[in-house]
PDB file of N, CA and C in Angstrom:
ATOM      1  N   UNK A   1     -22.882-121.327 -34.346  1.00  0.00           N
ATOM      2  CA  UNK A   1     -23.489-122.219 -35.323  1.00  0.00           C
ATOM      3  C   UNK A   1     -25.004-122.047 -35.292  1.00  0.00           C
ATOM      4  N   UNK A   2     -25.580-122.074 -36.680  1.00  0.00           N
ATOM      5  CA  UNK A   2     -27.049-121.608 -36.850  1.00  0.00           C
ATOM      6  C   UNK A   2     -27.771-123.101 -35.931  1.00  0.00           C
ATOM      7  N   UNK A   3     -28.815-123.131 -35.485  1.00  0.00           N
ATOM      8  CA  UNK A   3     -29.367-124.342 -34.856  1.00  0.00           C
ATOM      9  C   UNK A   3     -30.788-124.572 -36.165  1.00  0.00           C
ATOM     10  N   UNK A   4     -31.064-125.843 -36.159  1.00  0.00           N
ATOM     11  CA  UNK A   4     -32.201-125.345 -36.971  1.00  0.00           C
ATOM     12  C   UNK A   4     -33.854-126.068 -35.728  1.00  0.00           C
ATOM     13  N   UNK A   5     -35.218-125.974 -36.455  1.00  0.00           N
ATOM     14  CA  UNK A   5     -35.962-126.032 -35.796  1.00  0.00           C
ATOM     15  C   UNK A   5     -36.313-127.032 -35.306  1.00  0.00           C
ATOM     16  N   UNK A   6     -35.704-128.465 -35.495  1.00  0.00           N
ATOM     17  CA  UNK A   6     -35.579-129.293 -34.504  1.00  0.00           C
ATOM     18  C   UNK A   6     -34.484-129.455 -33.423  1.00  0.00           C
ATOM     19  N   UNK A   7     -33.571-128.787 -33.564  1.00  0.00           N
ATOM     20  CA  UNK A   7     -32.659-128.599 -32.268  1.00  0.00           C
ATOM     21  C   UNK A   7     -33.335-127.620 -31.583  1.00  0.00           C
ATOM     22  N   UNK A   8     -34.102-126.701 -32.252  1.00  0.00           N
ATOM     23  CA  UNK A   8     -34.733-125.595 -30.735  1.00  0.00           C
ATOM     24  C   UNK A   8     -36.125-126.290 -29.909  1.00  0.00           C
ATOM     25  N   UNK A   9     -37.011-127.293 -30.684  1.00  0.00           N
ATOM     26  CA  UNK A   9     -37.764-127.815 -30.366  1.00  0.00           C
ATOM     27  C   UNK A   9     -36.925-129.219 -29.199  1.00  0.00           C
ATOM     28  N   UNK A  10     -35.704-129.503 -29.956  1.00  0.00           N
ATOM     29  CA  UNK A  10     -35.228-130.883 -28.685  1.00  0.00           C
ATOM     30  C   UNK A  10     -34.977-130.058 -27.687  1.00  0.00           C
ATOM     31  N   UNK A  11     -34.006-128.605 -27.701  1.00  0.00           N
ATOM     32  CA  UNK A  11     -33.797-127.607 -26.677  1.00  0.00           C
ATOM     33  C   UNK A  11     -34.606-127.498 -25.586  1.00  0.00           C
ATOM     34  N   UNK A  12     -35.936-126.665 -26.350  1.00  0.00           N
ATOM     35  CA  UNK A  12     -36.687-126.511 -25.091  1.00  0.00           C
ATOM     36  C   UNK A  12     -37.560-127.814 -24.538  1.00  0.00           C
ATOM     37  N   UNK A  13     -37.473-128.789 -25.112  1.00  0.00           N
ATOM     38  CA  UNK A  13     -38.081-130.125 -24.288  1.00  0.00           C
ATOM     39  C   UNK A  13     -36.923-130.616 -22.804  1.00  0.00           C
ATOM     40  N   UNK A  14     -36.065-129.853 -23.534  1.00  0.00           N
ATOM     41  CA  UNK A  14     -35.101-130.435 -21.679  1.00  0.00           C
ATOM     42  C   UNK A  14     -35.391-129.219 -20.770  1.00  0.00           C
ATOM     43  N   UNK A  15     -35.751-128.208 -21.318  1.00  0.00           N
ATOM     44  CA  UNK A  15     -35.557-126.929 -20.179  1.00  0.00           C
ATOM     45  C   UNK A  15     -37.235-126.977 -19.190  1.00  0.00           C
ATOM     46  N   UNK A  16     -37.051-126.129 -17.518  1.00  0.00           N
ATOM     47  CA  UNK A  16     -37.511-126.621 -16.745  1.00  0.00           C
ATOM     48  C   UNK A  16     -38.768-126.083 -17.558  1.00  0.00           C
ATOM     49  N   UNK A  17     -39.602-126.707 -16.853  1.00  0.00           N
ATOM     50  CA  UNK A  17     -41.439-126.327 -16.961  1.00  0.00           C
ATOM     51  C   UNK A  17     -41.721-125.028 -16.093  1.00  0.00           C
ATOM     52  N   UNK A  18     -42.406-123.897 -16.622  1.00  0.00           N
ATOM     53  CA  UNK A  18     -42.267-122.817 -15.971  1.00  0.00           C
ATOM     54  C   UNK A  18     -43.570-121.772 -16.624  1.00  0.00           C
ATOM     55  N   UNK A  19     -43.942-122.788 -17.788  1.00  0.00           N
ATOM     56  CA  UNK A  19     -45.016-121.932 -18.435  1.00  0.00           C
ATOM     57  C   UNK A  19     -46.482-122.046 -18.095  1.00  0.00           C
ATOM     58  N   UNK A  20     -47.118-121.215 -18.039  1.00  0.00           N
ATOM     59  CA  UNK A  20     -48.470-121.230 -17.345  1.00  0.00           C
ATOM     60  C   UNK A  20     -49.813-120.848 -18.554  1.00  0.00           C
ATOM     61  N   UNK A  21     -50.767-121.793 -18.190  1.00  0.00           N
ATOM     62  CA  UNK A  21     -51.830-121.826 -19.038  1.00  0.00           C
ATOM     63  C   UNK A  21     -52.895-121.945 -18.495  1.00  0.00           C
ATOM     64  N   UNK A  22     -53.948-120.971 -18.336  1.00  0.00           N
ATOM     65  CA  UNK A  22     -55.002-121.064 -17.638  1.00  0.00           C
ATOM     66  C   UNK A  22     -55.147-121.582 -16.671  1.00  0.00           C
ATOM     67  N   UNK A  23     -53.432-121.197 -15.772  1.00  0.00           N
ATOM     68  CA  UNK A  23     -53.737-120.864 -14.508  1.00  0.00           C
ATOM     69  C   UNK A  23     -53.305-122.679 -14.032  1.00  0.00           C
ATOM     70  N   UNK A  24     -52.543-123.634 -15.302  1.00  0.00           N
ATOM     71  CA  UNK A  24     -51.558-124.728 -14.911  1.00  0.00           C
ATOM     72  C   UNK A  24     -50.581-124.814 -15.431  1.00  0.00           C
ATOM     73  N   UNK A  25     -49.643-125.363 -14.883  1.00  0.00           N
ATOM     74  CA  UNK A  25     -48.479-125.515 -15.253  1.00  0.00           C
ATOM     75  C   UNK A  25     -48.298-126.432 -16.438  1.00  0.00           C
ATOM     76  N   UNK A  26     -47.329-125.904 -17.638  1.00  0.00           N
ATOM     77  CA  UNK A  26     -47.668-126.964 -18.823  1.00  0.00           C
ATOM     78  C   UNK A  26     -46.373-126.913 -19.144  1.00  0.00           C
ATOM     79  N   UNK A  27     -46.082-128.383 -20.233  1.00  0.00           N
ATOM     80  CA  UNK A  27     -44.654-128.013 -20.624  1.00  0.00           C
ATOM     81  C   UNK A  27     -44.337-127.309 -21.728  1.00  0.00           C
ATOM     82  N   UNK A  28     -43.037-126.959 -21.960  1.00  0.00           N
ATOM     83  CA  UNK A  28     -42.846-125.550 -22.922  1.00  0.00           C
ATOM     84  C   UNK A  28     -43.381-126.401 -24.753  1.00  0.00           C
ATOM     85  N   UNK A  29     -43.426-127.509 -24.624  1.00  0.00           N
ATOM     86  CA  UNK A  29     -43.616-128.239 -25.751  1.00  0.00           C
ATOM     87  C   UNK A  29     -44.639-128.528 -26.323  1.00  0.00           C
ATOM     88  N   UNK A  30     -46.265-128.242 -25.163  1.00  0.00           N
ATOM     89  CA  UNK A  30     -47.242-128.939 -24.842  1.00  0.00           C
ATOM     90  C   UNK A  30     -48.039-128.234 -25.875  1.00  0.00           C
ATOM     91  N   UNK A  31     -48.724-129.071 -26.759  1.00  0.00           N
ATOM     92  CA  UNK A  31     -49.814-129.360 -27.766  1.00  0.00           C
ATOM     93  C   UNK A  31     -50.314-127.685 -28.106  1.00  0.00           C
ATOM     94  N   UNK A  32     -50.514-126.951 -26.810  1.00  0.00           N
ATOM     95  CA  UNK A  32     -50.829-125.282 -26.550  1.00  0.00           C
ATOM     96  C   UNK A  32     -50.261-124.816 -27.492  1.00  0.00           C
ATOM     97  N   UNK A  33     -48.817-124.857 -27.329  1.00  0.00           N
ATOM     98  CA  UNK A  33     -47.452-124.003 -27.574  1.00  0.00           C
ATOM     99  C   UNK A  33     -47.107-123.996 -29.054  1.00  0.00           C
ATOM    100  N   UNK A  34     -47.398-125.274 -29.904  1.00  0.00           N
ATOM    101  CA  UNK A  34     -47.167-125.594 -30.995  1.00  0.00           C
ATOM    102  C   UNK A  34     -47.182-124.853 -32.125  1.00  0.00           C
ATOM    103  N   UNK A  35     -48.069-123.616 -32.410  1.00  0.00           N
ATOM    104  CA  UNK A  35     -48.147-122.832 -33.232  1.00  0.00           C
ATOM    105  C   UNK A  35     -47.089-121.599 -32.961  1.00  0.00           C
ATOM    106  N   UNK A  36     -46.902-121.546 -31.721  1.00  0.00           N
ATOM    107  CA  UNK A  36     -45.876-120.508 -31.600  1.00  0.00           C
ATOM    108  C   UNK A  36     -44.209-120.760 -31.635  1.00  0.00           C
ATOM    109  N   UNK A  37     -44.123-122.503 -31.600  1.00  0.00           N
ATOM    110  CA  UNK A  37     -43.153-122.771 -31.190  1.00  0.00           C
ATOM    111  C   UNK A  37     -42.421-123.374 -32.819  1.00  0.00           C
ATOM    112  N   UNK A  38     -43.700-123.391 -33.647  1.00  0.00           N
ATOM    113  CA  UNK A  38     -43.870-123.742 -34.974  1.00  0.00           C
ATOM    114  C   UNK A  38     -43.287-122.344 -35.809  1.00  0.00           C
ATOM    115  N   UNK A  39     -43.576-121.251 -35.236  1.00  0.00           N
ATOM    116  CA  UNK A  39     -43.406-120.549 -36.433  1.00  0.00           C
ATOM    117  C   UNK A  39     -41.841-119.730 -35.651  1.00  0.00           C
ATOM    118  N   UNK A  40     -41.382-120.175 -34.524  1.00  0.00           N
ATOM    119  CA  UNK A  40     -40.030-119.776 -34.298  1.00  0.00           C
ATOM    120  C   UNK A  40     -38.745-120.591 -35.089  1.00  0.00           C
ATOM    121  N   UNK A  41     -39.504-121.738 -35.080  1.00  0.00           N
ATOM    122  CA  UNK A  41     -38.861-122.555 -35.231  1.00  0.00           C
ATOM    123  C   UNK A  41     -38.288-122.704 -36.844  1.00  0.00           C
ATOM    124  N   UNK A  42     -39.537-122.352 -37.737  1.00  0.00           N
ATOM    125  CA  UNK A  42     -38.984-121.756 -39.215  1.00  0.00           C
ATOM    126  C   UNK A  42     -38.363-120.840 -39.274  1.00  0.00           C
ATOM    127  N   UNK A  43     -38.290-120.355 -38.695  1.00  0.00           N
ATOM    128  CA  UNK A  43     -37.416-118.602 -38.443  1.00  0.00           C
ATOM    129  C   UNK A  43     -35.792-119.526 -38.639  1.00  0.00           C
ATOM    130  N   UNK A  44     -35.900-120.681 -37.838  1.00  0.00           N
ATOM    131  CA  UNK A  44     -34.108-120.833 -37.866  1.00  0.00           C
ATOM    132  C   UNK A  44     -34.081-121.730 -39.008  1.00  0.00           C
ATOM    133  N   UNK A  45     -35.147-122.609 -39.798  1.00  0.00           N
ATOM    134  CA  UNK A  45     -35.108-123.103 -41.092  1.00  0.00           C
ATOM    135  C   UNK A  45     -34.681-122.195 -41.792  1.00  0.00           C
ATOM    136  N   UNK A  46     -34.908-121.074 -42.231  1.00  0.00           N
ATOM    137  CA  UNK A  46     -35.457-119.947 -42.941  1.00  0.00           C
ATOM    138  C   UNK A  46     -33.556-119.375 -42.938  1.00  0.00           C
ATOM    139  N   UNK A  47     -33.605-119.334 -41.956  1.00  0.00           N
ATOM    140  CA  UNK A  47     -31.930-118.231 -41.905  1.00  0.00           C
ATOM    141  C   UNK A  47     -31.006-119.687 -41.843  1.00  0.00           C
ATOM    142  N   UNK A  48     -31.221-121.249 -42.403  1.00  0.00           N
ATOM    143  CA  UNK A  48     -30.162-122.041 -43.121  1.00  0.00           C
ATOM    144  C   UNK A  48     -30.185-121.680 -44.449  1.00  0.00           C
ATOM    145  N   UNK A  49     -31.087-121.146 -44.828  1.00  0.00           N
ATOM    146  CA  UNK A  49     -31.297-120.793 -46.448  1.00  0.00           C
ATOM    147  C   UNK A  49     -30.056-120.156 -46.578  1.00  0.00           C
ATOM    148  N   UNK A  50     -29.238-120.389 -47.719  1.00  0.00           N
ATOM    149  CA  UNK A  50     -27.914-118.764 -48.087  1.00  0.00           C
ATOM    150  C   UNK A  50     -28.854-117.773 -48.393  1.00  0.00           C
ATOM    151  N   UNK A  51     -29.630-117.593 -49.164  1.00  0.00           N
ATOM    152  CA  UNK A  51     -30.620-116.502 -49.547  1.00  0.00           C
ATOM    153  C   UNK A  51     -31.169-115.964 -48.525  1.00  0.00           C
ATOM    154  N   UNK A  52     -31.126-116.288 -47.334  1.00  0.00           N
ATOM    155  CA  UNK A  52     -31.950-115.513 -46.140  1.00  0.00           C
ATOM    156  C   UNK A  52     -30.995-115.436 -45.193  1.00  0.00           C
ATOM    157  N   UNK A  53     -29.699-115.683 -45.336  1.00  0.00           N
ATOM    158  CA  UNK A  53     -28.697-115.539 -44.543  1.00  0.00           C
ATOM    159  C   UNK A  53     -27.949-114.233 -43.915  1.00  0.00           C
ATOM    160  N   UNK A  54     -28.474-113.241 -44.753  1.00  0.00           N
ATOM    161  CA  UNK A  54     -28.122-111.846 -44.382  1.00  0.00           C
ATOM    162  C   UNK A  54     -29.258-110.914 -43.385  1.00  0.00           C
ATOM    163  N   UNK A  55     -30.243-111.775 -44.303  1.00  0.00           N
ATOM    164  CA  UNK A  55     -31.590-110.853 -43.888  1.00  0.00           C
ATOM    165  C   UNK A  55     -31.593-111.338 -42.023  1.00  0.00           C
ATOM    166  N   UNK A  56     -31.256-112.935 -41.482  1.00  0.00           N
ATOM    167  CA  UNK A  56     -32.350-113.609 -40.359  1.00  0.00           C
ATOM    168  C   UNK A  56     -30.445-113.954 -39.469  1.00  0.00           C
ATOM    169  N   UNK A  57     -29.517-113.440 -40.131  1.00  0.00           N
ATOM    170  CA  UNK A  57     -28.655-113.661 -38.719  1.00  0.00           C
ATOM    171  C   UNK A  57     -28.123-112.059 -38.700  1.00  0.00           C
ATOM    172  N   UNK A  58     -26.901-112.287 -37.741  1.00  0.00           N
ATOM    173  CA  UNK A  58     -26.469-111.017 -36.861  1.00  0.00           C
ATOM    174  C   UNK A  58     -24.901-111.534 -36.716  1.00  0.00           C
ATOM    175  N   UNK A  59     -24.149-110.683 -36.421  1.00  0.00           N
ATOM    176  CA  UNK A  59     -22.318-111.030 -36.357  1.00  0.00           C
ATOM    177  C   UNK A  59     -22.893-110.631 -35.136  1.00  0.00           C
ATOM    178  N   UNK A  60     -22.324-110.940 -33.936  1.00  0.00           N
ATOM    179  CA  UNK A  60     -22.254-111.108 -32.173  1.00  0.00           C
ATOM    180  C   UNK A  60     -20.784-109.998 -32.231  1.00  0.00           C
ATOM    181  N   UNK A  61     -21.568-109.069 -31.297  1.00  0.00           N
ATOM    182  CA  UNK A  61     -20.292-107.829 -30.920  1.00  0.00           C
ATOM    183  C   UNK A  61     -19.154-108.919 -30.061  1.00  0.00           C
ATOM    184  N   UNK A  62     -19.705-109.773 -29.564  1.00  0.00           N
ATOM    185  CA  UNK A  62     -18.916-110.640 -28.397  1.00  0.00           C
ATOM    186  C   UNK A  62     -17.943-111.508 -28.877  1.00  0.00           C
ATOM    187  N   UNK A  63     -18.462-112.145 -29.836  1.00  0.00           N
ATOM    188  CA  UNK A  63     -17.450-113.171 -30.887  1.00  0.00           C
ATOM    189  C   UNK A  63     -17.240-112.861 -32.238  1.00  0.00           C
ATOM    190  N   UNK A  64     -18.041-111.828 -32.936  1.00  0.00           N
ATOM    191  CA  UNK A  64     -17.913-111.579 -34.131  1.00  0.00           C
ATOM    192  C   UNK A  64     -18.166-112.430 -35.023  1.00  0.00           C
TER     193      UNK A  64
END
């Protein structure tokens, strides 16, 4: 099932803290991250579209 960009944003707010920023530890969510975590996150808006549905998913060799 496609997730869209607030399930990857609730996602990584539970996962551990591990990311480093000038040398502190920050969370994967933290104010820093936002532009990067912003434009992943349209990526899975983007492939709910039907029109972008071919282009932004993949069939899984594993489940098909």
């Amino acid at each position: 099932m496609l997730k869209t960009k607030e399930d990857y944003i609730k996602r990584l707010s539970k996962m551990k803290r591990n990311v480093y920023f000038d040398g502190q530890l920050i969370d994967r969510t933290d104010e820093l991250q936002m532009d990067c975590i912003n434009t992943i996150g349209t990526t899975y808006d983007e492939a709910q579209k039907p029109e972008n549905q071919e282009l932004c998913t993949a069939i899984s060799h594993l489940t098909g």
